[in-house]
PDB file of N, CA and C in Angstrom:
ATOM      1  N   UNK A   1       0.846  -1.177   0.000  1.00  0.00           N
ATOM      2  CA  UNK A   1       0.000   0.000   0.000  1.00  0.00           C
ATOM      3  C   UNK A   1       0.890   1.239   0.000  1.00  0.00           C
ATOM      4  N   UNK A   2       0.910   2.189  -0.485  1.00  0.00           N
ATOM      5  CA  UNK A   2       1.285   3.640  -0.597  1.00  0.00           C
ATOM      6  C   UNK A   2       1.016   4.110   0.367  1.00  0.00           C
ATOM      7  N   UNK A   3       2.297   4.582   1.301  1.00  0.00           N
ATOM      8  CA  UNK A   3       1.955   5.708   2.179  1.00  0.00           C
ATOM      9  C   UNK A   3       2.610   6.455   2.177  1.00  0.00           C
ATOM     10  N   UNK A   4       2.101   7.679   2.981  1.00  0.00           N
ATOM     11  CA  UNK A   4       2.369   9.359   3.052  1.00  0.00           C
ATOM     12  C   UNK A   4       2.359   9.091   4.608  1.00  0.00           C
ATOM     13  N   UNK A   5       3.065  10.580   5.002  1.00  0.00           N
ATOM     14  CA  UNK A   5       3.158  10.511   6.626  1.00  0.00           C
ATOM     15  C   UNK A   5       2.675  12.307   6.855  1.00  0.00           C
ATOM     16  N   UNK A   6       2.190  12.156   8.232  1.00  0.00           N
ATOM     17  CA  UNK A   6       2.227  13.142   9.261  1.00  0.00           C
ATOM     18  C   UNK A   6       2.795  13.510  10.360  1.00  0.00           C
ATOM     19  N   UNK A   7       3.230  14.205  10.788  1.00  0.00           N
ATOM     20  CA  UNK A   7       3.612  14.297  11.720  1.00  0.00           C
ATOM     21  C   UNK A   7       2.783  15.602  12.313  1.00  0.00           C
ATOM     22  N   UNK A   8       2.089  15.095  13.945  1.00  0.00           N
ATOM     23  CA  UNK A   8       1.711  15.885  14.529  1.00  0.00           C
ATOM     24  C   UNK A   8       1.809  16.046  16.067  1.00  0.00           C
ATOM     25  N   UNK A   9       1.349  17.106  16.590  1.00  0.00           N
ATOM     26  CA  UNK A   9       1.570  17.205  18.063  1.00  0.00           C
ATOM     27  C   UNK A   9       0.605  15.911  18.599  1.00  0.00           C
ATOM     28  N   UNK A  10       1.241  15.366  19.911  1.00  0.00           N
ATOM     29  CA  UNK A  10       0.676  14.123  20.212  1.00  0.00           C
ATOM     30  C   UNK A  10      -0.707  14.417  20.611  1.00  0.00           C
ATOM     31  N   UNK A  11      -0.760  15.370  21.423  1.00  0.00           N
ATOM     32  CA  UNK A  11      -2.352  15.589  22.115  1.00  0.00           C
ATOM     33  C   UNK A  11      -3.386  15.921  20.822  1.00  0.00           C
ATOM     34  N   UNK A  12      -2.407  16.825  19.868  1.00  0.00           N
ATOM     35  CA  UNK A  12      -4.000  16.818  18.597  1.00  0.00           C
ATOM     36  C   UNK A  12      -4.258  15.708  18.328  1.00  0.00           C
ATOM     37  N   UNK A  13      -3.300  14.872  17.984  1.00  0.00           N
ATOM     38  CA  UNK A  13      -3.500  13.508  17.177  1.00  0.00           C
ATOM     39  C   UNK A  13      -4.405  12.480  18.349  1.00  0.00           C
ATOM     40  N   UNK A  14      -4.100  12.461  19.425  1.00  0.00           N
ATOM     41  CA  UNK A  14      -4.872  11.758  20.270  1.00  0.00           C
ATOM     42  C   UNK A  14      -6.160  12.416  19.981  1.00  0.00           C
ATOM     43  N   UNK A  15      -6.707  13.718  20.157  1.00  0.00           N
ATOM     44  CA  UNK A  15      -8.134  14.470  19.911  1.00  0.00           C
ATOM     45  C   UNK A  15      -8.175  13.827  18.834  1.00  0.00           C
ATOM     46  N   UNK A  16      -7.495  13.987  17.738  1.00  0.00           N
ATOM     47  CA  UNK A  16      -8.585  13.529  16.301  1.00  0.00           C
ATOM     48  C   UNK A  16      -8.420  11.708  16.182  1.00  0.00           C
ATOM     49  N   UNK A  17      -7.841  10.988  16.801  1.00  0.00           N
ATOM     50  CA  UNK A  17      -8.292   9.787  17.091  1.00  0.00           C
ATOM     51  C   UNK A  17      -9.984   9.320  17.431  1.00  0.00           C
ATOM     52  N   UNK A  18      -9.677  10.086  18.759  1.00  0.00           N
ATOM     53  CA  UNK A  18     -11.369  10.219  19.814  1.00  0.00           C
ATOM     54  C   UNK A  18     -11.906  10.679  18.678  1.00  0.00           C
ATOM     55  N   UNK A  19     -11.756  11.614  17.639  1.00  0.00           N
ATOM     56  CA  UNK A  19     -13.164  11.868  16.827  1.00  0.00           C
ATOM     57  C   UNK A  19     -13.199  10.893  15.780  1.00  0.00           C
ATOM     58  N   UNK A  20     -12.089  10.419  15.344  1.00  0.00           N
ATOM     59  CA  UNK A  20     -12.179   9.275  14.101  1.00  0.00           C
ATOM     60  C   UNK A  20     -11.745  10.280  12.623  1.00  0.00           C
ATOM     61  N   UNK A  21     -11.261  11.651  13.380  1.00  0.00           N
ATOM     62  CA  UNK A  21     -10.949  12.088  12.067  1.00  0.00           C
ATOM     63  C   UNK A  21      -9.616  13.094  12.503  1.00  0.00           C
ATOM     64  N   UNK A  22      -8.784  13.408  11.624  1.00  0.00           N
ATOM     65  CA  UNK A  22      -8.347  14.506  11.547  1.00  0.00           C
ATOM     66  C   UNK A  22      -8.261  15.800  10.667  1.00  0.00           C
ATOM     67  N   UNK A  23      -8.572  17.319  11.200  1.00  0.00           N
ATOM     68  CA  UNK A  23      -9.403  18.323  10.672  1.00  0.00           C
ATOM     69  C   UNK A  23      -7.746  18.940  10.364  1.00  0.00           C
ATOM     70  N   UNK A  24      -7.101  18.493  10.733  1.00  0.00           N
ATOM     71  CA  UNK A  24      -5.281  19.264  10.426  1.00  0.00           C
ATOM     72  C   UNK A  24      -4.996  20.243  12.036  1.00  0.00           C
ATOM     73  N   UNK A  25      -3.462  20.328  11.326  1.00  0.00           N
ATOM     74  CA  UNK A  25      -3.223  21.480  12.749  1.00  0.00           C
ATOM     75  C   UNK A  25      -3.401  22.733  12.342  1.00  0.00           C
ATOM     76  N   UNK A  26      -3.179  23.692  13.221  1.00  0.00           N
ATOM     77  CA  UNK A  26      -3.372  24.967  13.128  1.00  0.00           C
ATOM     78  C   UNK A  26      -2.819  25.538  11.391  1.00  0.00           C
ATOM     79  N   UNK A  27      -1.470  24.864  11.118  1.00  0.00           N
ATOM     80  CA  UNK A  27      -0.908  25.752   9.771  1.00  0.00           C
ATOM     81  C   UNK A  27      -1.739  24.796   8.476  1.00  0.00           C
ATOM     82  N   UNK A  28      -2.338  23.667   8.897  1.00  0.00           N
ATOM     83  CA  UNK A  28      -2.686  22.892   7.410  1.00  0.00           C
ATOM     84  C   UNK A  28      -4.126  23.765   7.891  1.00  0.00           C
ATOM     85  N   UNK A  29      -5.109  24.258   8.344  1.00  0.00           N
ATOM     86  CA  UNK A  29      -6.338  24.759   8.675  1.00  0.00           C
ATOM     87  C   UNK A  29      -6.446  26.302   7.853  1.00  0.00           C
ATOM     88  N   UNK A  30      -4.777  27.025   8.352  1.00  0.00           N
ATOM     89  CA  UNK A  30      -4.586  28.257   7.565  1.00  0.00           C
ATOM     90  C   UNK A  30      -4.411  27.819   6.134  1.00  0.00           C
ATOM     91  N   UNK A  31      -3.772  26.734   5.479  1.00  0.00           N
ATOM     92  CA  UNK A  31      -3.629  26.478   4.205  1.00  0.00           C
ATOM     93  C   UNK A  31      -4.490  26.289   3.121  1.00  0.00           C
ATOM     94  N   UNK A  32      -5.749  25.633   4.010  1.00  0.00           N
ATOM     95  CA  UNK A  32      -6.839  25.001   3.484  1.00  0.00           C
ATOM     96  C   UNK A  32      -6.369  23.569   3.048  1.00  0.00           C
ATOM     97  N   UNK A  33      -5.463  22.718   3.556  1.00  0.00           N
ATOM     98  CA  UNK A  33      -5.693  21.190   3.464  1.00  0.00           C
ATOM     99  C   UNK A  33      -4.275  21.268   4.396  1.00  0.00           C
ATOM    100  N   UNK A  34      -4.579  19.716   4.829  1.00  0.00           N
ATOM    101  CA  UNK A  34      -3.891  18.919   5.461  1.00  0.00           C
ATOM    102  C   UNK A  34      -2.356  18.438   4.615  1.00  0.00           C
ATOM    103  N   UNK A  35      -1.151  18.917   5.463  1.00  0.00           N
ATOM    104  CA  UNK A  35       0.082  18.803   5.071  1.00  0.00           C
ATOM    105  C   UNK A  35       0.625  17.383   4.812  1.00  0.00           C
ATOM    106  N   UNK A  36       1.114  16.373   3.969  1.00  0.00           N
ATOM    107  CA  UNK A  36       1.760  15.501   4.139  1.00  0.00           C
ATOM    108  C   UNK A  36       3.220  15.233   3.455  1.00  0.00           C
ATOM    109  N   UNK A  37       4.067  14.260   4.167  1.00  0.00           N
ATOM    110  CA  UNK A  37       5.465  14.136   3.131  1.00  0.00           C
ATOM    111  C   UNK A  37       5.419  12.788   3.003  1.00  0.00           C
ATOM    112  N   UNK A  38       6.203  12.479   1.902  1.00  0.00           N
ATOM    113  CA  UNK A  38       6.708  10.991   1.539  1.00  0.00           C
ATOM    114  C   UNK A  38       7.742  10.544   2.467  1.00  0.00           C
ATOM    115  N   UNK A  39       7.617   9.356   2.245  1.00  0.00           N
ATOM    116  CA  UNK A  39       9.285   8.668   3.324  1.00  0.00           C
ATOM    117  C   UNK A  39      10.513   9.575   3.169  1.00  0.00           C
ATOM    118  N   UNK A  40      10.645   9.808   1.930  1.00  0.00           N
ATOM    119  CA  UNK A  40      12.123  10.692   1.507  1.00  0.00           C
ATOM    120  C   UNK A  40      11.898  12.346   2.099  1.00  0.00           C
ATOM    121  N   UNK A  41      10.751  12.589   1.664  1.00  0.00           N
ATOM    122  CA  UNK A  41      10.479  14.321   2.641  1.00  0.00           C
ATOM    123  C   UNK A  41      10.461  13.837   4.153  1.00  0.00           C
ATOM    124  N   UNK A  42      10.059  13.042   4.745  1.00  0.00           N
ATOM    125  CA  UNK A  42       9.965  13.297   5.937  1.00  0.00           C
ATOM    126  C   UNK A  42      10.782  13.946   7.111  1.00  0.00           C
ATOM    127  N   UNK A  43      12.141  13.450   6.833  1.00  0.00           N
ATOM    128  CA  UNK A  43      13.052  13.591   7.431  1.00  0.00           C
ATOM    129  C   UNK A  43      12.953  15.369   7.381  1.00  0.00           C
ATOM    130  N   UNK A  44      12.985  15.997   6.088  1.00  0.00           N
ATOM    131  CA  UNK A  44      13.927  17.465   5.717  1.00  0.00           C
ATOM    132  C   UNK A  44      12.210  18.128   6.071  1.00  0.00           C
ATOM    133  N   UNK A  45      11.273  17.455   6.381  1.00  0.00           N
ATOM    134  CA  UNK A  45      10.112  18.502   6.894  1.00  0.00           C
ATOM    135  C   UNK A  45       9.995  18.052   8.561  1.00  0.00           C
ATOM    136  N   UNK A  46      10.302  17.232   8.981  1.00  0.00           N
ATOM    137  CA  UNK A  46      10.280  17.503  10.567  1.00  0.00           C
ATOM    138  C   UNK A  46      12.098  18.208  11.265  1.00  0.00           C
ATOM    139  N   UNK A  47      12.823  18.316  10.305  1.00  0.00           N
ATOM    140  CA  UNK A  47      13.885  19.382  10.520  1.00  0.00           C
ATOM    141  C   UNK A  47      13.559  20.905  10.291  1.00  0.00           C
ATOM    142  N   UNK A  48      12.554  20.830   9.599  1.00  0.00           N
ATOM    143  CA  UNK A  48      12.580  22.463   8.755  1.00  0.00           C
ATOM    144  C   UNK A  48      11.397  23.233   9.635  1.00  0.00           C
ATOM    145  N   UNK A  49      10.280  22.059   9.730  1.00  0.00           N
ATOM    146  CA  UNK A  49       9.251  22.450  10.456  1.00  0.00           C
ATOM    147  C   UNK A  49       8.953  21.699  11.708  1.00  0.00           C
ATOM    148  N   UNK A  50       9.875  21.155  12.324  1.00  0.00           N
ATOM    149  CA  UNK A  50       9.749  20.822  13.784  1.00  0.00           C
ATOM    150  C   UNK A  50      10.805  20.413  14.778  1.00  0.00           C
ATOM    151  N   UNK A  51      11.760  21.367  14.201  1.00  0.00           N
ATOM    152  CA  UNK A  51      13.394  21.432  14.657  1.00  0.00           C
ATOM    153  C   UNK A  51      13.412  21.176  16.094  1.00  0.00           C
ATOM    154  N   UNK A  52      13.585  19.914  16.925  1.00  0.00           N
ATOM    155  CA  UNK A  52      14.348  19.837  17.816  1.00  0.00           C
ATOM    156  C   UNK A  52      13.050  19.689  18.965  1.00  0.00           C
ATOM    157  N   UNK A  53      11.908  19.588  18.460  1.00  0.00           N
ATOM    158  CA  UNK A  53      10.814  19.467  18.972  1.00  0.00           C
ATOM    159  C   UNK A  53       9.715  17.830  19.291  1.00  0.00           C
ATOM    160  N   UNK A  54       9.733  18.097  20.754  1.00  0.00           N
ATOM    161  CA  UNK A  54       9.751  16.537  21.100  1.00  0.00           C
ATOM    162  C   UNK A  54       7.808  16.734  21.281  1.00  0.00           C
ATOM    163  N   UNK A  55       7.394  15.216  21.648  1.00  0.00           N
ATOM    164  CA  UNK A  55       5.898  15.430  21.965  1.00  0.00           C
ATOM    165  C   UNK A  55       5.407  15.255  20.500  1.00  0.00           C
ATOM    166  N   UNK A  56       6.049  14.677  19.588  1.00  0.00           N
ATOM    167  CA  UNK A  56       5.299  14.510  18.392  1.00  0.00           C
ATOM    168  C   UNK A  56       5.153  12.667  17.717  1.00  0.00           C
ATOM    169  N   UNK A  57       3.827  12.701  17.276  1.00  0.00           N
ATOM    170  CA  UNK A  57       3.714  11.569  15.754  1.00  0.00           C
ATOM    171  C   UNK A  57       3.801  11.746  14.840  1.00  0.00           C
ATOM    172  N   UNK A  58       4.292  10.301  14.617  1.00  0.00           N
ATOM    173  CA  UNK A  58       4.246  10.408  12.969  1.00  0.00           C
ATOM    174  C   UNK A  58       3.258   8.938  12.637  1.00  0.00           C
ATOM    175  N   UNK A  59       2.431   9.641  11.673  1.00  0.00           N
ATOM    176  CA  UNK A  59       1.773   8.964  11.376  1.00  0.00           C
ATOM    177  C   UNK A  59       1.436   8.179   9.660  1.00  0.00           C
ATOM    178  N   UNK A  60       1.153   6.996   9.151  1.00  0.00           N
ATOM    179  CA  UNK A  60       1.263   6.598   8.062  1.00  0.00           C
ATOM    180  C   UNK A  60       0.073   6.677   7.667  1.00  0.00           C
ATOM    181  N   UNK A  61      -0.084   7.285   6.466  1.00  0.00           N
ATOM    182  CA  UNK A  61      -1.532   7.155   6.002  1.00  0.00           C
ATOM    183  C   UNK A  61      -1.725   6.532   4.799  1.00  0.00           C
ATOM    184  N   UNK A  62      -2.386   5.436   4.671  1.00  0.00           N
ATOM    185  CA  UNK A  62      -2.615   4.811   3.049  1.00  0.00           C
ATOM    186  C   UNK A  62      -3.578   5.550   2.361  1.00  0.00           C
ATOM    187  N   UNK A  63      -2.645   5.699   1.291  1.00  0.00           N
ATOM    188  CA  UNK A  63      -3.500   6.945  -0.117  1.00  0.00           C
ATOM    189  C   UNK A  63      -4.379   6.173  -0.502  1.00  0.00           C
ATOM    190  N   UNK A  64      -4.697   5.174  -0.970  1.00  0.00           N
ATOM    191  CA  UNK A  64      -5.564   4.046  -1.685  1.00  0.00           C
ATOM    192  C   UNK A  64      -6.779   4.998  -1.403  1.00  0.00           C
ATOM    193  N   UNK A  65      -7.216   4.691   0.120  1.00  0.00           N
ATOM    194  CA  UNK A  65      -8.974   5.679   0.833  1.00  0.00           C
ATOM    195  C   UNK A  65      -8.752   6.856   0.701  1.00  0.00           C
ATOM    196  N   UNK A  66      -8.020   7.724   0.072  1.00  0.00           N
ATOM    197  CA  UNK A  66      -8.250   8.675   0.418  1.00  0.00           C
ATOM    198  C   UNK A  66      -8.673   9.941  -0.699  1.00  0.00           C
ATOM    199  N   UNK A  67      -8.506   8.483  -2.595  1.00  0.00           N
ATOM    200  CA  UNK A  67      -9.645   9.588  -3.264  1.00  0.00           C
ATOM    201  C   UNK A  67      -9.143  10.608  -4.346  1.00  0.00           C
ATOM    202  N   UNK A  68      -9.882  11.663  -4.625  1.00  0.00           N
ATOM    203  CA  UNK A  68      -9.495  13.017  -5.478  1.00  0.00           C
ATOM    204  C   UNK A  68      -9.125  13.982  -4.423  1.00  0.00           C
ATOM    205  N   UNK A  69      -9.858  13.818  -3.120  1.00  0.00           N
ATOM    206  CA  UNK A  69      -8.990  14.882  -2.020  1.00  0.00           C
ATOM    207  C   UNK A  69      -7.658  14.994  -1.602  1.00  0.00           C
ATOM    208  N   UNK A  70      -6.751  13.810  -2.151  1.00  0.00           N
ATOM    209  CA  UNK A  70      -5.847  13.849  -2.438  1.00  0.00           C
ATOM    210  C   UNK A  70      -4.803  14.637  -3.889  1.00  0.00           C
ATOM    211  N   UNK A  71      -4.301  15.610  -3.643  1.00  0.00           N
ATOM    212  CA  UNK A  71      -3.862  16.220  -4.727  1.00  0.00           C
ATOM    213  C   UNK A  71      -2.103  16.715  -4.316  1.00  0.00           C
ATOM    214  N   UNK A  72      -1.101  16.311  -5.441  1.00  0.00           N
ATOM    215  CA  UNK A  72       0.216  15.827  -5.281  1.00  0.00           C
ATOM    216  C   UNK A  72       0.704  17.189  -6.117  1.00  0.00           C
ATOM    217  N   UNK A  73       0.971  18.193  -5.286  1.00  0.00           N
ATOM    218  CA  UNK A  73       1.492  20.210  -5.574  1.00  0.00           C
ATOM    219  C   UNK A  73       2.834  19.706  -5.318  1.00  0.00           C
ATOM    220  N   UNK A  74       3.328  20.703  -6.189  1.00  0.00           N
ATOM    221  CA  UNK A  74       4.961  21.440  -6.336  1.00  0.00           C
ATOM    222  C   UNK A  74       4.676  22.470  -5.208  1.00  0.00           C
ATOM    223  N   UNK A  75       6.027  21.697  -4.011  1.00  0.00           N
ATOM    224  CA  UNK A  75       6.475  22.725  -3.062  1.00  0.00           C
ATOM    225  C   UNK A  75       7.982  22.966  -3.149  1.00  0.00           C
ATOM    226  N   UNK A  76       8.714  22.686  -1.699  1.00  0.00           N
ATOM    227  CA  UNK A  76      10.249  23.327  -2.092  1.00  0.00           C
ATOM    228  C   UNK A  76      10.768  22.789  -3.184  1.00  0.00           C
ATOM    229  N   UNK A  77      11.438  23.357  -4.125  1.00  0.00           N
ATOM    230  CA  UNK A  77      12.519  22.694  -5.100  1.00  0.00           C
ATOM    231  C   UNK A  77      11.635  22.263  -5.914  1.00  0.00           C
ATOM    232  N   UNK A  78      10.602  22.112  -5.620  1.00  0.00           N
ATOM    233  CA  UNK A  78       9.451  21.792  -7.085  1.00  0.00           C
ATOM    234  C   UNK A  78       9.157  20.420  -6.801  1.00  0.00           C
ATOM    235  N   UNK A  79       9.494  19.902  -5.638  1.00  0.00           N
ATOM    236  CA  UNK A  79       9.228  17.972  -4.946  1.00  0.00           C
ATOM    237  C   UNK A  79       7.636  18.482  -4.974  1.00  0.00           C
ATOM    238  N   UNK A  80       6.975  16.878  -5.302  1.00  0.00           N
ATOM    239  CA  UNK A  80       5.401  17.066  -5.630  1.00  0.00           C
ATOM    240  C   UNK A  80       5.005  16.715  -3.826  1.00  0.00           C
ATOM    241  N   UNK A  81       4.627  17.109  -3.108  1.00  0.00           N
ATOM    242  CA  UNK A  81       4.395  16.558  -1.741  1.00  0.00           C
ATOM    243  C   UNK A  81       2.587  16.710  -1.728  1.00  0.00           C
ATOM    244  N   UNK A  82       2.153  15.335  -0.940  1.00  0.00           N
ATOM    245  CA  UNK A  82       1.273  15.175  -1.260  1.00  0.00           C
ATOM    246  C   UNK A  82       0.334  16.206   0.201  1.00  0.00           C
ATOM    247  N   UNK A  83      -1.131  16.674  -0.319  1.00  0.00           N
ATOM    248  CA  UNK A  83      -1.874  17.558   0.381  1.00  0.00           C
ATOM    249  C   UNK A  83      -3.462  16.746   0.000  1.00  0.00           C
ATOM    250  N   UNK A  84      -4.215  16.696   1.783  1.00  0.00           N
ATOM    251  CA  UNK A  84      -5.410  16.722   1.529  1.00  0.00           C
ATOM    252  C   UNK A  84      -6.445  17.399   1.620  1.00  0.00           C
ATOM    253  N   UNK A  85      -7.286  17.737   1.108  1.00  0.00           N
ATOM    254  CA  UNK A  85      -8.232  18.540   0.851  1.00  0.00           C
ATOM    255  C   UNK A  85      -9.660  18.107   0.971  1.00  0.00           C
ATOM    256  N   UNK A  86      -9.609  17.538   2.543  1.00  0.00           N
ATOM    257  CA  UNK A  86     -10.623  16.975   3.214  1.00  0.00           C
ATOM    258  C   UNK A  86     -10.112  16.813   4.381  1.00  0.00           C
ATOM    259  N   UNK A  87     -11.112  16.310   6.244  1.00  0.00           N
ATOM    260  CA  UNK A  87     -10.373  15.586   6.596  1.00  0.00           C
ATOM    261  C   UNK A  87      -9.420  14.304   6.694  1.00  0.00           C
ATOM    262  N   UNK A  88      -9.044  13.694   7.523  1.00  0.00           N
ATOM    263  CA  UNK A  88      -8.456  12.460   7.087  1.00  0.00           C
ATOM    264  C   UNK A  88      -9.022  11.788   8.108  1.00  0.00           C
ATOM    265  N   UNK A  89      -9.926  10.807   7.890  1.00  0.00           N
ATOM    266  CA  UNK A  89     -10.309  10.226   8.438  1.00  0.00           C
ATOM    267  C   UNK A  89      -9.601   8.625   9.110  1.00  0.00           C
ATOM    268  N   UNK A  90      -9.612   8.414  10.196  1.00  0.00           N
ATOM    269  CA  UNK A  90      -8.735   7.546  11.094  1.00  0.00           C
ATOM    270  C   UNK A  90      -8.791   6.391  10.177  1.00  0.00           C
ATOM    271  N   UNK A  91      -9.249   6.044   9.833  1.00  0.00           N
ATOM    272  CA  UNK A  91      -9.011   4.527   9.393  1.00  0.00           C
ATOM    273  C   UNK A  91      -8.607   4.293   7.741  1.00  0.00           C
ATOM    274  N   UNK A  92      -8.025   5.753   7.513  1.00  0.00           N
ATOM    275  CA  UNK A  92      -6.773   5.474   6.470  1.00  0.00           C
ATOM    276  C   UNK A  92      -5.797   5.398   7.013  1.00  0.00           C
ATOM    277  N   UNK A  93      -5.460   5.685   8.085  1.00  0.00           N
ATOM    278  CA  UNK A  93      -4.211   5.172   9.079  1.00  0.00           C
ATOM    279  C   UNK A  93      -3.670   4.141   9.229  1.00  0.00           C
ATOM    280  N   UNK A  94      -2.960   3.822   8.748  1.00  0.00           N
ATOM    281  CA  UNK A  94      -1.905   2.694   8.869  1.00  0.00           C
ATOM    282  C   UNK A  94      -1.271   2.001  10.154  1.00  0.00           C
ATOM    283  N   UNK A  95      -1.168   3.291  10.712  1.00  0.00           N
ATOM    284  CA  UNK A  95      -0.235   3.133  12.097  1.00  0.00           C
ATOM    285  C   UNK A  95       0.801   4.948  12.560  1.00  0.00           C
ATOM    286  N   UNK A  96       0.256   4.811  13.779  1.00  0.00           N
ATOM    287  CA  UNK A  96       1.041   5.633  14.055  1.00  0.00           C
ATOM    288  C   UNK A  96       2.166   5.744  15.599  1.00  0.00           C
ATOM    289  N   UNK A  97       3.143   6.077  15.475  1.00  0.00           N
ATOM    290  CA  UNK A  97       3.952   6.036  16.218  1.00  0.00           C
ATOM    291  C   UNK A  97       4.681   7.066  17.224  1.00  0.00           C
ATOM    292  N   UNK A  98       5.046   7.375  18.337  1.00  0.00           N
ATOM    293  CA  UNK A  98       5.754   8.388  18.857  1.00  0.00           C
ATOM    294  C   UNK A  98       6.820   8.900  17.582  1.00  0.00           C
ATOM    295  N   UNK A  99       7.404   9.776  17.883  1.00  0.00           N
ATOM    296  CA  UNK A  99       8.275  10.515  17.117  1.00  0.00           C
ATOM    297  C   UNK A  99       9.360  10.903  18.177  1.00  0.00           C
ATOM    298  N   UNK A 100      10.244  10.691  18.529  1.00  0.00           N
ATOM    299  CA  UNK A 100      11.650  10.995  19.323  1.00  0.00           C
ATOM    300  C   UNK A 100      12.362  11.909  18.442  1.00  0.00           C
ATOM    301  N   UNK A 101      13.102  12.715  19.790  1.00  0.00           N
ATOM    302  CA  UNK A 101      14.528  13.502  19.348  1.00  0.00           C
ATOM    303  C   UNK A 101      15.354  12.769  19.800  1.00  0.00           C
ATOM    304  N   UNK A 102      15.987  12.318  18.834  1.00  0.00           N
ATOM    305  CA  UNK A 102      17.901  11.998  19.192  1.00  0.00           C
ATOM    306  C   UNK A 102      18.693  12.720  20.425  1.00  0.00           C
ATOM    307  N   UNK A 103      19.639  12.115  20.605  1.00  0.00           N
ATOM    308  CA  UNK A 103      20.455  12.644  21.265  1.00  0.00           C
ATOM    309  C   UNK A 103      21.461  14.058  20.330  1.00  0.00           C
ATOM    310  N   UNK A 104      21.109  13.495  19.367  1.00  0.00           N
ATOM    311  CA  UNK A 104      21.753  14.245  18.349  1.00  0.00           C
ATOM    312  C   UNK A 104      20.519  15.638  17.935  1.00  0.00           C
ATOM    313  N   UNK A 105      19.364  15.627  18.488  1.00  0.00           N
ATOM    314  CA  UNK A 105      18.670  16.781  17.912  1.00  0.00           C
ATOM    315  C   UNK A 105      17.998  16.443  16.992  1.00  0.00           C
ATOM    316  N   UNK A 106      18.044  15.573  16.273  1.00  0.00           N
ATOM    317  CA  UNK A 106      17.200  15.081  15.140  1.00  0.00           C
ATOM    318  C   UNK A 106      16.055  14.018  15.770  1.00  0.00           C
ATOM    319  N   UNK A 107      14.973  14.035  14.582  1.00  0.00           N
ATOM    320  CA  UNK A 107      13.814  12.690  15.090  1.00  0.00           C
ATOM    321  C   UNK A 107      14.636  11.587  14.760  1.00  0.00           C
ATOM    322  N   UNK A 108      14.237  10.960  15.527  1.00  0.00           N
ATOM    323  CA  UNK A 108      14.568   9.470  15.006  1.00  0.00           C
ATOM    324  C   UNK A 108      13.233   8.676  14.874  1.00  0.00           C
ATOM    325  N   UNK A 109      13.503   8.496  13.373  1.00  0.00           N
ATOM    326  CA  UNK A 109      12.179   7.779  12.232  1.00  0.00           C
ATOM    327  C   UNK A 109      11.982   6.224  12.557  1.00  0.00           C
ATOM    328  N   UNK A 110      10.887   5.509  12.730  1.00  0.00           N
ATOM    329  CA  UNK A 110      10.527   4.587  12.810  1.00  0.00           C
ATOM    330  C   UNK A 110      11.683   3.830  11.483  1.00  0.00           C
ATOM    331  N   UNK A 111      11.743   2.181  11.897  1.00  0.00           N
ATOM    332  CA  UNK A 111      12.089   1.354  10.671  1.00  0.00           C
ATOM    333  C   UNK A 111      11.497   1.649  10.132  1.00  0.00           C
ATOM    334  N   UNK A 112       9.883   0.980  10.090  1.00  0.00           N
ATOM    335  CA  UNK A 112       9.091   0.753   9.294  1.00  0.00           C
ATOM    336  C   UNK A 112       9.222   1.879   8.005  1.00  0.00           C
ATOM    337  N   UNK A 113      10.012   3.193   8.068  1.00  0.00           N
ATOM    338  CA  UNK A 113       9.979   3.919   7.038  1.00  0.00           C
ATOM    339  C   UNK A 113      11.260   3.621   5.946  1.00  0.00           C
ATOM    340  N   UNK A 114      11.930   2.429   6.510  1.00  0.00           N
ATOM    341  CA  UNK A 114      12.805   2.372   5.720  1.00  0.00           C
ATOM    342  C   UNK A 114      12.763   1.697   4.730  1.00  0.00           C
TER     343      UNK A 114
END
């Protein structure tokens, strides 16, 4: 199955569990859709946009359920990163996991993304 990831603060992601959906965080809400990266973005978007910042998931979402609200935009460098344009409802979820900082300052990424 194809997946995309999230990474979010743990307590939202626990809230949009309890609802069975997620409505995005505060900056995918200002955007008008929900932010996601591929295995290969993940890394250079929880450095860029969540530098050194603990208390987070990452979460896998299978694209298969998730449709035409799915739409794959040119962001940095012109990489197509994928955005949804709906909520995301829990049970395209794959699995989701704590997200750690290293000792080194960096997350340290689940295997499973390897």
């Amino acid at each position: 199955m194809p997946l995309i990831y999230k990474i979010a603060d743990t307590p939202l992601w626990h809230a949009a569990v309890a609802a069975s959906r997620f409505d995005g965080s505060a900056h995918d809400v200002r955007d008008g859709f929900i932010h996601f990266s591929t295995a290969t973005q993940a890394r250079e978007t929880a450095a860029k946009h969540f530098a050194g910042q603990s208390g987070l998931v990452l979460a896998a979402i299978d694209t298969t359920t998730l449709g035409a609200a799915l739409k794959w935009e040119a962001s940095r460098g012109g990489d197509l990163f994928p955005h949804l344009y709906a909520p995301l409802p829990m049970s395209a979820v794959a699995w989701s996991k704590p997200l750690p900082v290293g000792a080194d300052g960096l997350h340290v990424f689940p295997l499973e993304m390897v």
